[in-house]
Protein backbone atom coordinates (compact mmCIF):
# COMPACT_ATOMS: atom_id res chain seq x y z
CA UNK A 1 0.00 0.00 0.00
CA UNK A 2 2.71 2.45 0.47
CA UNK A 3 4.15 1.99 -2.85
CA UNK A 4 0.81 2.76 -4.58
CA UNK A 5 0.72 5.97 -1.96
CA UNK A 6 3.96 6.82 -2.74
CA UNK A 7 3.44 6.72 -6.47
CA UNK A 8 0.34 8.89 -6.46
CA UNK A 9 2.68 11.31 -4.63
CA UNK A 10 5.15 11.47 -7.62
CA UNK A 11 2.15 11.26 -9.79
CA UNK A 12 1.47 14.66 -8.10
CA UNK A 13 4.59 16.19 -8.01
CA UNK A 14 4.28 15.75 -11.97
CA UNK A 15 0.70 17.35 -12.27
CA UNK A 16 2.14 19.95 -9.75
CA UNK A 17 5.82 20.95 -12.03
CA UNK A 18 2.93 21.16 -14.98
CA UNK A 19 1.68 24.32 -13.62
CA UNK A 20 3.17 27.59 -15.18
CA UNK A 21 2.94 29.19 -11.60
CA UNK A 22 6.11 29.13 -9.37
CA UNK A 23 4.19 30.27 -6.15
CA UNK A 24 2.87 28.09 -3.63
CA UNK A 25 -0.08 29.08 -1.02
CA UNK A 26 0.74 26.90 1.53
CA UNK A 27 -1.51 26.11 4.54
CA UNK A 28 -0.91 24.13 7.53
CA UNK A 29 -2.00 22.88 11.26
CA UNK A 30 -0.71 24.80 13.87
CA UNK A 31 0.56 21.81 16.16
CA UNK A 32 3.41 19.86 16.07
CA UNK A 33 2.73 17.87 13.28
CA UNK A 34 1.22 20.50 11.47
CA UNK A 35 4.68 23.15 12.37
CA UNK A 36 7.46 20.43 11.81
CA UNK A 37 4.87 19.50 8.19
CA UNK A 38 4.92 23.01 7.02
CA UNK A 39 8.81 23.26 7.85
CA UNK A 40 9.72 19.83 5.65
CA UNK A 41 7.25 21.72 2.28
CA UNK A 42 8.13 24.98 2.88
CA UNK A 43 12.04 24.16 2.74
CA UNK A 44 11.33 21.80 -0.33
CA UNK A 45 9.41 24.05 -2.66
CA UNK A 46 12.03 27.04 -1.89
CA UNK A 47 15.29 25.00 -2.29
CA UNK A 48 13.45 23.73 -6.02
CA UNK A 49 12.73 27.47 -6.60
CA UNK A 50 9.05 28.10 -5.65
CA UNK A 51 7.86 31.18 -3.68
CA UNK A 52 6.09 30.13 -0.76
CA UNK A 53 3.34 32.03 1.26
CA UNK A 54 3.01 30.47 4.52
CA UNK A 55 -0.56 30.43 6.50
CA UNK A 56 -0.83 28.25 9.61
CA UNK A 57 -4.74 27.42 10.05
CA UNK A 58 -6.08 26.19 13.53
CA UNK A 59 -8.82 24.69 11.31
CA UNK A 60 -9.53 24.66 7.57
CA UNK A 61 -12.79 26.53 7.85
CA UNK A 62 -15.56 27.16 5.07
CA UNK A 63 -14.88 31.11 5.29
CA UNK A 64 -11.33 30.44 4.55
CA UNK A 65 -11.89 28.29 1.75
CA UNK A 66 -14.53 30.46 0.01
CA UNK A 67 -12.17 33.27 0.22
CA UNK A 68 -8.62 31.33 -0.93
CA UNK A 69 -10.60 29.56 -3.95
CA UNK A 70 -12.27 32.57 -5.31
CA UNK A 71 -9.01 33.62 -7.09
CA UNK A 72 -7.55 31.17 -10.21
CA UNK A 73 -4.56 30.01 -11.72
CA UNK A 74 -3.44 29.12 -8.03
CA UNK A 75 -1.18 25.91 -6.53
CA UNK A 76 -2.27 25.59 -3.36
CA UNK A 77 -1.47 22.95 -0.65
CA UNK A 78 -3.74 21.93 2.63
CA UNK A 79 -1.24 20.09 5.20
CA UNK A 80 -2.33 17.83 8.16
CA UNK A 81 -6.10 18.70 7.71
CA UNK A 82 -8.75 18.64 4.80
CA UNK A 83 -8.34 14.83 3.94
CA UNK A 84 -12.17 14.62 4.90
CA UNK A 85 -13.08 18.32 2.88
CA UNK A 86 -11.65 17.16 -0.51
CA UNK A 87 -15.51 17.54 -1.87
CA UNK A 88 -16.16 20.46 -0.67
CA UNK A 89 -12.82 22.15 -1.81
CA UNK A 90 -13.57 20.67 -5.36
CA UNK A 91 -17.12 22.25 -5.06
CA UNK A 92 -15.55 25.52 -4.51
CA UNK A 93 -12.46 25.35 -6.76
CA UNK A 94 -14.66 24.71 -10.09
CA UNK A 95 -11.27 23.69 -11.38
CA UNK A 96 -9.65 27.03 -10.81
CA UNK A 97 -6.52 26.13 -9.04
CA UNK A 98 -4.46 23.32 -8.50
CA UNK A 99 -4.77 21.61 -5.23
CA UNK A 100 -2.96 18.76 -3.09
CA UNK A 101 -4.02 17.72 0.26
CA UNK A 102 -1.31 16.04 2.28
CA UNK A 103 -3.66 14.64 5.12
CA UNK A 104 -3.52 11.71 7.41
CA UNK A 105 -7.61 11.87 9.10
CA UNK A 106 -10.15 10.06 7.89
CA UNK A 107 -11.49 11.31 4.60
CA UNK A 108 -13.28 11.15 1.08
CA UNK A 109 -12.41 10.66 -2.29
CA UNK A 110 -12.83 13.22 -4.86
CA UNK A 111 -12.65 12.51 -8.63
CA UNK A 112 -10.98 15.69 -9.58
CA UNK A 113 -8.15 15.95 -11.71
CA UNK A 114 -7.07 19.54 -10.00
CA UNK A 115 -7.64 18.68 -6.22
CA UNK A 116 -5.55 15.64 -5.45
CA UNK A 117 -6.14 14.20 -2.33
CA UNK A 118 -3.24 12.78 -0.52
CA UNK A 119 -4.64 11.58 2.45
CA UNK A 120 -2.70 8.39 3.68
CA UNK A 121 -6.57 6.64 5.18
CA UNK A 122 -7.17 6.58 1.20
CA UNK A 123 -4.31 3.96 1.17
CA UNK A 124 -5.16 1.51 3.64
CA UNK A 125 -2.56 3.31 6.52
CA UNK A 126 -3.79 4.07 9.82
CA UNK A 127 -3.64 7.71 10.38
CA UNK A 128 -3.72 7.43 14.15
CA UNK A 129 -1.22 4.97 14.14
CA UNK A 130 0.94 4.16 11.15
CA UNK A 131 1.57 7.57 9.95
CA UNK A 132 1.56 11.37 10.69
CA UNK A 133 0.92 14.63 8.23
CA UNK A 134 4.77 15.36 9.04
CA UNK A 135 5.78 11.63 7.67
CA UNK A 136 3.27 12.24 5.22
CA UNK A 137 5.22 15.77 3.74
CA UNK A 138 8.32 13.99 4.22
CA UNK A 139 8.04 11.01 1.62
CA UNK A 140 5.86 14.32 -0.48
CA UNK A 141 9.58 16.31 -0.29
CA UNK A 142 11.66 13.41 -1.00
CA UNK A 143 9.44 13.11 -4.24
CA UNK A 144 9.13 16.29 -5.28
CA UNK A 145 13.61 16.94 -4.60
CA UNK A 146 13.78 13.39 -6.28
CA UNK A 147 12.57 14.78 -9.46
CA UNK A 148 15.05 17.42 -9.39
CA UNK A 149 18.08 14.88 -8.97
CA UNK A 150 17.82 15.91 -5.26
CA UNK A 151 17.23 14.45 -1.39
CA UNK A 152 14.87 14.61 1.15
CA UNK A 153 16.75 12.85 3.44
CA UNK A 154 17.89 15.69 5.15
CA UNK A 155 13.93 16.24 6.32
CA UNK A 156 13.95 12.82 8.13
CA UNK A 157 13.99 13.65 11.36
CA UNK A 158 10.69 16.69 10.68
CA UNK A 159 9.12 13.26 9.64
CA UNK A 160 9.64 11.53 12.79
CA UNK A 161 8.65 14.44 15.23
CA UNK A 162 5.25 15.25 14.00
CA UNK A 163 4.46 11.37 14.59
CA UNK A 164 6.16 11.76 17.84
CA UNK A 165 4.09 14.81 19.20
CA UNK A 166 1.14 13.27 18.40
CA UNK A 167 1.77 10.29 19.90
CA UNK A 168 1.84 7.58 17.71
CA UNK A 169 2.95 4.88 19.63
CA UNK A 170 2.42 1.13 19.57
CA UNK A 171 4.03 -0.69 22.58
CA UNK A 172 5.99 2.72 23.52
CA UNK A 173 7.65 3.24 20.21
CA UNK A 174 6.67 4.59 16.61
CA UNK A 175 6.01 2.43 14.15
CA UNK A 176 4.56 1.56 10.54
CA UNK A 177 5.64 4.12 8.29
CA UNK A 178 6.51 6.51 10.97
CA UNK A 179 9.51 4.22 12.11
CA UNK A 180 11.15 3.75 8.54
CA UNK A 181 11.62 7.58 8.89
CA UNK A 182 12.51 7.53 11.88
CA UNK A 183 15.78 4.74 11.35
CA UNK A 184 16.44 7.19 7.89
CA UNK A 185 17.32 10.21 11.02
CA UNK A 186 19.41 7.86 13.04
CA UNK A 187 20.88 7.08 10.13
CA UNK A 188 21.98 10.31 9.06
CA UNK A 189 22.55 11.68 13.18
CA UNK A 190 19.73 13.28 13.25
CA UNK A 191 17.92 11.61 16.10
CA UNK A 192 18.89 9.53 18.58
CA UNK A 193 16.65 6.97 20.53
CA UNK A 194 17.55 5.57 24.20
CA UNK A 195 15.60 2.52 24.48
CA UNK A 196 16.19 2.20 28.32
CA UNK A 197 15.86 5.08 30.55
CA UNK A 198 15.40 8.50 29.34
CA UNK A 199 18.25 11.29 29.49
CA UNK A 200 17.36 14.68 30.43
CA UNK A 201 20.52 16.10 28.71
CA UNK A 202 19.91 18.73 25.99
CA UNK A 203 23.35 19.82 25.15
CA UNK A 204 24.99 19.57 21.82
CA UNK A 205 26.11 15.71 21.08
CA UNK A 206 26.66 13.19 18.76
CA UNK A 207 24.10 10.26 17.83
CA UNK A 208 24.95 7.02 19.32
CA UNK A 209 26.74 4.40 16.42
CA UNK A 210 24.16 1.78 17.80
CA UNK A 211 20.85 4.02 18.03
CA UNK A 212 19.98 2.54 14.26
CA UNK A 213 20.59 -1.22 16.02
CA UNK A 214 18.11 0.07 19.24
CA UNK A 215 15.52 1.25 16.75
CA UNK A 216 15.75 -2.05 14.80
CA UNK A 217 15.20 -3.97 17.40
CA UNK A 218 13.13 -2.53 20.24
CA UNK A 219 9.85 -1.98 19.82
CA UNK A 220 8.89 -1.49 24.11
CA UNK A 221 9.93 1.74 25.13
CA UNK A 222 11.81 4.26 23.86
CA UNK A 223 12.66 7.77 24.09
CA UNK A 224 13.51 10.13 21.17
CA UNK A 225 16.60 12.72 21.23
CA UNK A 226 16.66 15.25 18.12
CA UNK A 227 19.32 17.47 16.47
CA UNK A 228 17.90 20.75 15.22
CA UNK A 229 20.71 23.76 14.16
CA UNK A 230 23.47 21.67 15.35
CA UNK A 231 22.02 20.87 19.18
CA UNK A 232 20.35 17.72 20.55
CA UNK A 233 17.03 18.49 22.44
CA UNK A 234 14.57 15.85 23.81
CA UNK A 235 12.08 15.03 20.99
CA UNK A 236 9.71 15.49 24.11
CA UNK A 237 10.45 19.17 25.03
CA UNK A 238 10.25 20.12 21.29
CA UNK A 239 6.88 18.50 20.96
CA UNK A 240 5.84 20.78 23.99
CA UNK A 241 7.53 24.13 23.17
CA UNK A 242 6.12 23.59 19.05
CA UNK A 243 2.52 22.78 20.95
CA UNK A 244 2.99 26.27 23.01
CA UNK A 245 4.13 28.08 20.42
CA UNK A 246 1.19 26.98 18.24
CA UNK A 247 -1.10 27.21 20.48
CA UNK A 248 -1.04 29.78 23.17
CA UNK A 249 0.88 31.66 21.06
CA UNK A 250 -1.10 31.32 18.14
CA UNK A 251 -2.49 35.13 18.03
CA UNK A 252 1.30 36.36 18.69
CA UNK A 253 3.49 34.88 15.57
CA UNK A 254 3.90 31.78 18.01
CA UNK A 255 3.67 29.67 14.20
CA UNK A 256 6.49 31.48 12.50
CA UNK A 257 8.50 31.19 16.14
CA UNK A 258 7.40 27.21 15.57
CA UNK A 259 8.64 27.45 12.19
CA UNK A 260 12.27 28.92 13.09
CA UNK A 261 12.67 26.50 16.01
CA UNK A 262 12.45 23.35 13.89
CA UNK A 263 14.99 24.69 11.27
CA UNK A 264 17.59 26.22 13.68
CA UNK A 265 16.88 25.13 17.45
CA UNK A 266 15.73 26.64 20.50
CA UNK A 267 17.53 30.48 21.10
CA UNK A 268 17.51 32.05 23.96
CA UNK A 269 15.65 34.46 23.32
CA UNK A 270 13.20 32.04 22.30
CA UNK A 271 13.13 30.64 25.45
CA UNK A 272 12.41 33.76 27.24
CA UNK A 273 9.31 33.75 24.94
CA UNK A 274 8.29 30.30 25.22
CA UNK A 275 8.18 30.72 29.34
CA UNK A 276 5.93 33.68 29.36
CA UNK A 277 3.77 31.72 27.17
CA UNK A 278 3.79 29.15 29.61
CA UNK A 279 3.52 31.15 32.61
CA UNK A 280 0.03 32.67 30.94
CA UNK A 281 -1.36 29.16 29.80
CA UNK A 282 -0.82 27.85 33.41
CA UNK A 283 -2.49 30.84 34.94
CA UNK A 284 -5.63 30.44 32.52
CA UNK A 285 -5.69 26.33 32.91
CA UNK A 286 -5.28 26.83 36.84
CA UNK A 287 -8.30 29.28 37.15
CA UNK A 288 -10.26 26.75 34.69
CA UNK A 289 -9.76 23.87 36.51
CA UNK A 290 -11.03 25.53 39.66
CA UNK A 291 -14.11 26.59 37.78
CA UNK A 292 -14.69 22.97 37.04
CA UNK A 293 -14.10 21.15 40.27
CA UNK A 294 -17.45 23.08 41.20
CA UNK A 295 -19.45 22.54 37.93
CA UNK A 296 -18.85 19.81 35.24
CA UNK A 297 -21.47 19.03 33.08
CA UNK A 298 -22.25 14.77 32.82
CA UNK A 299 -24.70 12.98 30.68
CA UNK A 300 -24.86 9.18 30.27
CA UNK A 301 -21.75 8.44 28.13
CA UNK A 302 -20.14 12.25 27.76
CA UNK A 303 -18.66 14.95 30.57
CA UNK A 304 -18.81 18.12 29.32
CA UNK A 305 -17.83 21.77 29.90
CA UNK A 306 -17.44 25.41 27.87
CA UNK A 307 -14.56 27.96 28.32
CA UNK A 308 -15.92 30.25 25.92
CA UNK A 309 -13.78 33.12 25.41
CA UNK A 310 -11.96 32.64 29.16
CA UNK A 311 -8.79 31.03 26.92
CA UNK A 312 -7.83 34.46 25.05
CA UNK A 313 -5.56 35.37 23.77
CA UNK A 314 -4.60 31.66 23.60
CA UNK A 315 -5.76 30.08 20.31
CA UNK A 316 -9.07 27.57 20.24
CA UNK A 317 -6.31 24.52 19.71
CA UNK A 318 -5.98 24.48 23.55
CA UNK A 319 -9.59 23.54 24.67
CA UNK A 320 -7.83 20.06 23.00
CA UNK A 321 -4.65 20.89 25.46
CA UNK A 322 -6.73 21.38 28.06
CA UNK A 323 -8.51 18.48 27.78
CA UNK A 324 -5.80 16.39 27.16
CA UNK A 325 -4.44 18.43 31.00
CA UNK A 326 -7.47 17.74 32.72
CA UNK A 327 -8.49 14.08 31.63
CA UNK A 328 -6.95 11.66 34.56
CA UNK A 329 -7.98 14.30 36.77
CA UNK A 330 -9.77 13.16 39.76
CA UNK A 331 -12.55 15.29 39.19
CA UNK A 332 -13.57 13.92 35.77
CA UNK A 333 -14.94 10.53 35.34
CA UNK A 334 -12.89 8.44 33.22
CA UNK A 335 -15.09 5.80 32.13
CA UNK A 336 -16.84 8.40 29.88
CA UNK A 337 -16.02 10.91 26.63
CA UNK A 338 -14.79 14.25 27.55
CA UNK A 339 -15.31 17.52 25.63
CA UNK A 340 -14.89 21.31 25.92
CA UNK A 341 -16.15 24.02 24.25
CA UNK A 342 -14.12 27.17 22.74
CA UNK A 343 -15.58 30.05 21.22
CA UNK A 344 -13.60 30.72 18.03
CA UNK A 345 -12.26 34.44 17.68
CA UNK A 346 -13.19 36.46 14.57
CA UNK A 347 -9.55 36.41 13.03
CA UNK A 348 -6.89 34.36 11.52
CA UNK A 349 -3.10 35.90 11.48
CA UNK A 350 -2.37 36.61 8.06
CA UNK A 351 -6.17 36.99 7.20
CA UNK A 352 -7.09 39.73 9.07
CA UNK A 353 -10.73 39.79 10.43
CA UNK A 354 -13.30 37.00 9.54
CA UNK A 355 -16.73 36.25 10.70
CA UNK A 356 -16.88 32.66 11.84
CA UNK A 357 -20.04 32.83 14.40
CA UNK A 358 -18.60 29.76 15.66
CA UNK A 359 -17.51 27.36 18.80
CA UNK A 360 -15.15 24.55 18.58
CA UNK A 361 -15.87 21.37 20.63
CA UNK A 362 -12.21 19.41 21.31
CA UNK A 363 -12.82 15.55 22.52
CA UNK A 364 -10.34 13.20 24.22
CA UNK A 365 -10.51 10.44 25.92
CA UNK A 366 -9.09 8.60 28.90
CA UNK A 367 -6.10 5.64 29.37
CA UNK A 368 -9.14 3.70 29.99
CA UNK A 369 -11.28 4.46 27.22
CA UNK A 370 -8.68 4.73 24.76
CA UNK A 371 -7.73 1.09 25.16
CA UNK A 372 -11.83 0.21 25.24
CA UNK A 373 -11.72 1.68 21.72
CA UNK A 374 -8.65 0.12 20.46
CA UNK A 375 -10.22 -3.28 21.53
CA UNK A 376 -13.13 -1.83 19.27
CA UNK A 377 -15.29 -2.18 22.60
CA UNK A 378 -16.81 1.53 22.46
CA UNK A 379 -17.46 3.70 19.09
CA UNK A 380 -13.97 6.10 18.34
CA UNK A 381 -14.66 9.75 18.86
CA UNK A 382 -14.44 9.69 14.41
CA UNK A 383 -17.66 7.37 14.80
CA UNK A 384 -19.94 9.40 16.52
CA UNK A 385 -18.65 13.45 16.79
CA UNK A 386 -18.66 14.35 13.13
CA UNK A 387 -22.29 12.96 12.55
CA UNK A 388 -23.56 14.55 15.19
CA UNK A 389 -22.10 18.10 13.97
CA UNK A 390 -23.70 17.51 10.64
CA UNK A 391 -27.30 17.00 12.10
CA UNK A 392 -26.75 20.59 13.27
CA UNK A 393 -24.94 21.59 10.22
CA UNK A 394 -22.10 22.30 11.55
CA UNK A 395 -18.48 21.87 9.98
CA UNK A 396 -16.23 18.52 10.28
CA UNK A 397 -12.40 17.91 8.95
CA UNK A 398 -10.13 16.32 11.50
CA UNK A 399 -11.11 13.52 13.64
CA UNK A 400 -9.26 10.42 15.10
CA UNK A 401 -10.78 7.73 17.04
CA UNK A 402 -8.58 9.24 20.20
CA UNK A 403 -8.80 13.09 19.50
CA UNK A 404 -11.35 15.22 18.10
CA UNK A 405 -12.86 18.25 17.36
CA UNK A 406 -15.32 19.93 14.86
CA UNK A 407 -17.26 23.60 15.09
CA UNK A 408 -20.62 24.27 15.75
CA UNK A 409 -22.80 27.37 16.19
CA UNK A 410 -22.79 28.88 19.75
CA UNK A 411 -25.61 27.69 21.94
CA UNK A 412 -25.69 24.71 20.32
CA UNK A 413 -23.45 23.03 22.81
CA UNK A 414 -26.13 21.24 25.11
CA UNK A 415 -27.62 20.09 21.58
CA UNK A 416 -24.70 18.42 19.79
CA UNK A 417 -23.83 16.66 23.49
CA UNK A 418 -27.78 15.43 23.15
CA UNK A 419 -26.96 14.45 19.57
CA UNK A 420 -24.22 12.70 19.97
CA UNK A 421 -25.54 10.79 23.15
CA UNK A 422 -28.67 9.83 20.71
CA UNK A 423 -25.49 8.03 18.49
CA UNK A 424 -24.33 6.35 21.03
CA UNK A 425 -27.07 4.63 22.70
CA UNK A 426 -27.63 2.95 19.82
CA UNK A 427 -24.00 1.98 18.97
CA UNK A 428 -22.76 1.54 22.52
CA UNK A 429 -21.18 -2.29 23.18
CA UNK A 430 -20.67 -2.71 26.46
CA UNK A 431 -17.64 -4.88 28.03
């Protein structure tokens, strides 16, 4: 299956040199995946010659859409979200521009020879599990620098880290298509794994001769050390500072920040940054948490709460932080779904003002849960959360079985939890 992916990829990369245009419109995810997948393209296309503008989206919404797609003669590229969208975009394009998705959520088909959609779920690979968007762009770059007599190699370890800060683990380690990239970066020194206990270090050092061997032949635990401007960091605390910068600072040029860490490092003035960011997500999670200790919403299978606009000027990715903070938390119950609500603010940097009218619900799950659905015990958050939206016509793109989140209108919230627990009595198996 990855062969056939990989030549519909080079299939692209043909349709895509085809174009007369050298510019690229390039949008993204603002996450770690989605930073260290924008970083891998937008050092591809510019070392081949293209002229790259850069947006980082939080979510590929309608408005967006209508307002990129109204233009023509366009190459434009949707990274780590829109897999699921590819009709729509292909409703709106008429054919007016030339457009690739490189997506790894579940999606749809479209039979449109200018919107290729290069989501890896069309190919029989997992996208929770075998590979991530940043894999995804990687084996995209090594195709499209292949057909110039080039390398992507060099973009191996970007691969690996977008799989790693999503969490794409099976028995503590990467794996599928994720861990071929991964033993290219050992390979070539750019990441080093410790397969017993982790090292704190940070410092600049060389990758271990046997790290390829540990990768090869380990598949229980391991922890991921990554070169970036010439310095090791722990994959771990690049995964954290790329999900800060992307999302707390997401209103502040945190994205471009993201951007310049995963080509050059961590500086020091970027860590002066990076801990005020922290210091203000902490304060607004702390107060939040308070908040909910007195008053959670619970209904049979879902727990439930709404920040609304309490998280500015952090960006709407963090309700999904948030939840992810909050989820072993003594005051939620584990044994059932948990979602917050966000509104969304009326702006996108690099877009200026937009009127969305619109909340985001994020969805996670607990330790517990997430191995009921992986024993395919209890409907994945992908089964149930995207229908429900649509009853209320709201908008769907990104959903795993672990992690979710789509937008509705506000005051619908109460609704789409009553929608969703109308799915779910009917599809609930019980242990």
């Amino acid at each position: 299956m990855i062969h056939t992916f990989i030549r519909s990829m080079e299939d692209a990369v043909l349709a895509l040199k085809e174009k007369p245009s050298r510019s690229i419109t390039l949008f993204h995810h603002n996450d770690t995946d989605g930073l260290s997948s924008g970083t891998i393209l937008l050092s591809a296309f510019e070392e081949v010659g293209y002229e790259v503008s850069r947006f980082s989206l939080e979510k590929p919404y309608p408005q967006i859409l209508e307002k990129v797609l109204a233009d023509t003669h366009q190459i434009i590229i949707f990274v780590d979200f829109a897999g699921r969208i590819a009709p729509l975009i292909s409703r709106l394009n008429q054919q007016k521009n030339f457009v690739v998705i490189l997506d790894h959520h579940p999606a749809e088909a479209v039979d449109d020879t200018e919107v290729i959609n290069l989501d890896a779920e069309l190919f029989g690979l997992k996208g929770d599990r075998d590979i991530s968007a940043s894999a995804l762009c990687f084996l995209f770059a090594d195709a499209l620098l292949r057909s110039y007599g080039k390398s992507g190699t060099e973009y191996a370890h970007l691969g690996a880290l977008g799989a790693i800060g999503d969490g794409f683990f099976v028995d503590g380690a990467l794996s599928g298509v994720n861990r071929e990239i991964l033993k290219t970066a050992v390979e070539l020194g750019l990441i080093r794994v410790d397969a017993a206990a982790p090292d704190t270090r940070s410092e600049d050092q060389t990758a271990s001769p046997t790290a390829s061997a540990a990768i090869a032949e380990n598949a229980s635990k391991e922890t991921y050390y990554i070169k970036l401007g010439g310095t090791e960091y722990p994959a771990a605390e690049i995964c954290n500072i790329l999900d800060t910068l992307g999302g707390v600072g997401y209103y502040q040029d945190g994205t471009a920040r993201g951007i310049e860490v995963c080509r050059s490092g961590i500086s020091p003035e970027q860590k002066e940054y990076i801990q005020q960011l922290n210091e203000k997500k902490e304060a607004i999670f702390s107060r939040e948490i308070e908040l909910l200790k007195k008053n959670i919403h619970t209904t049979e299978h879902i727990q439930w709460f709404t920040v609304d606009d309490r998280f500015q000027p952090m960006g709407i990715k963090m309700i999904g932080v948030f939840c992810t903070h909050i989820k072993e938390m003594e005051f939620v119950d584990t044994s059932k779904y948990l979602a917050g609500f966000q509104l969304v603010p009326d702006k996108v940097p690099g877009f200026g003002d937009i009127s969305f009218n619109s909340t985001k619900i994020s969805m996670r799950v607990s330790e517990f849960l997430t191995e009921q659905i992986r024993a395919e015990r209890i409907p994945g958050l992908n089964s149930f959360l995207p229908e429900a939206t649509g009853r209320l016509g709201g908008f769907s793109d990104a959903c795993h079985r672990l992690s979710a989140a789509t937008i509705i209108k506000p005051g619908q919230e109460a609704l789409l939890i009553q929608e969703m627990e109308k799915i779910l009595e009917k599809r609930m198996v019980h242990a």
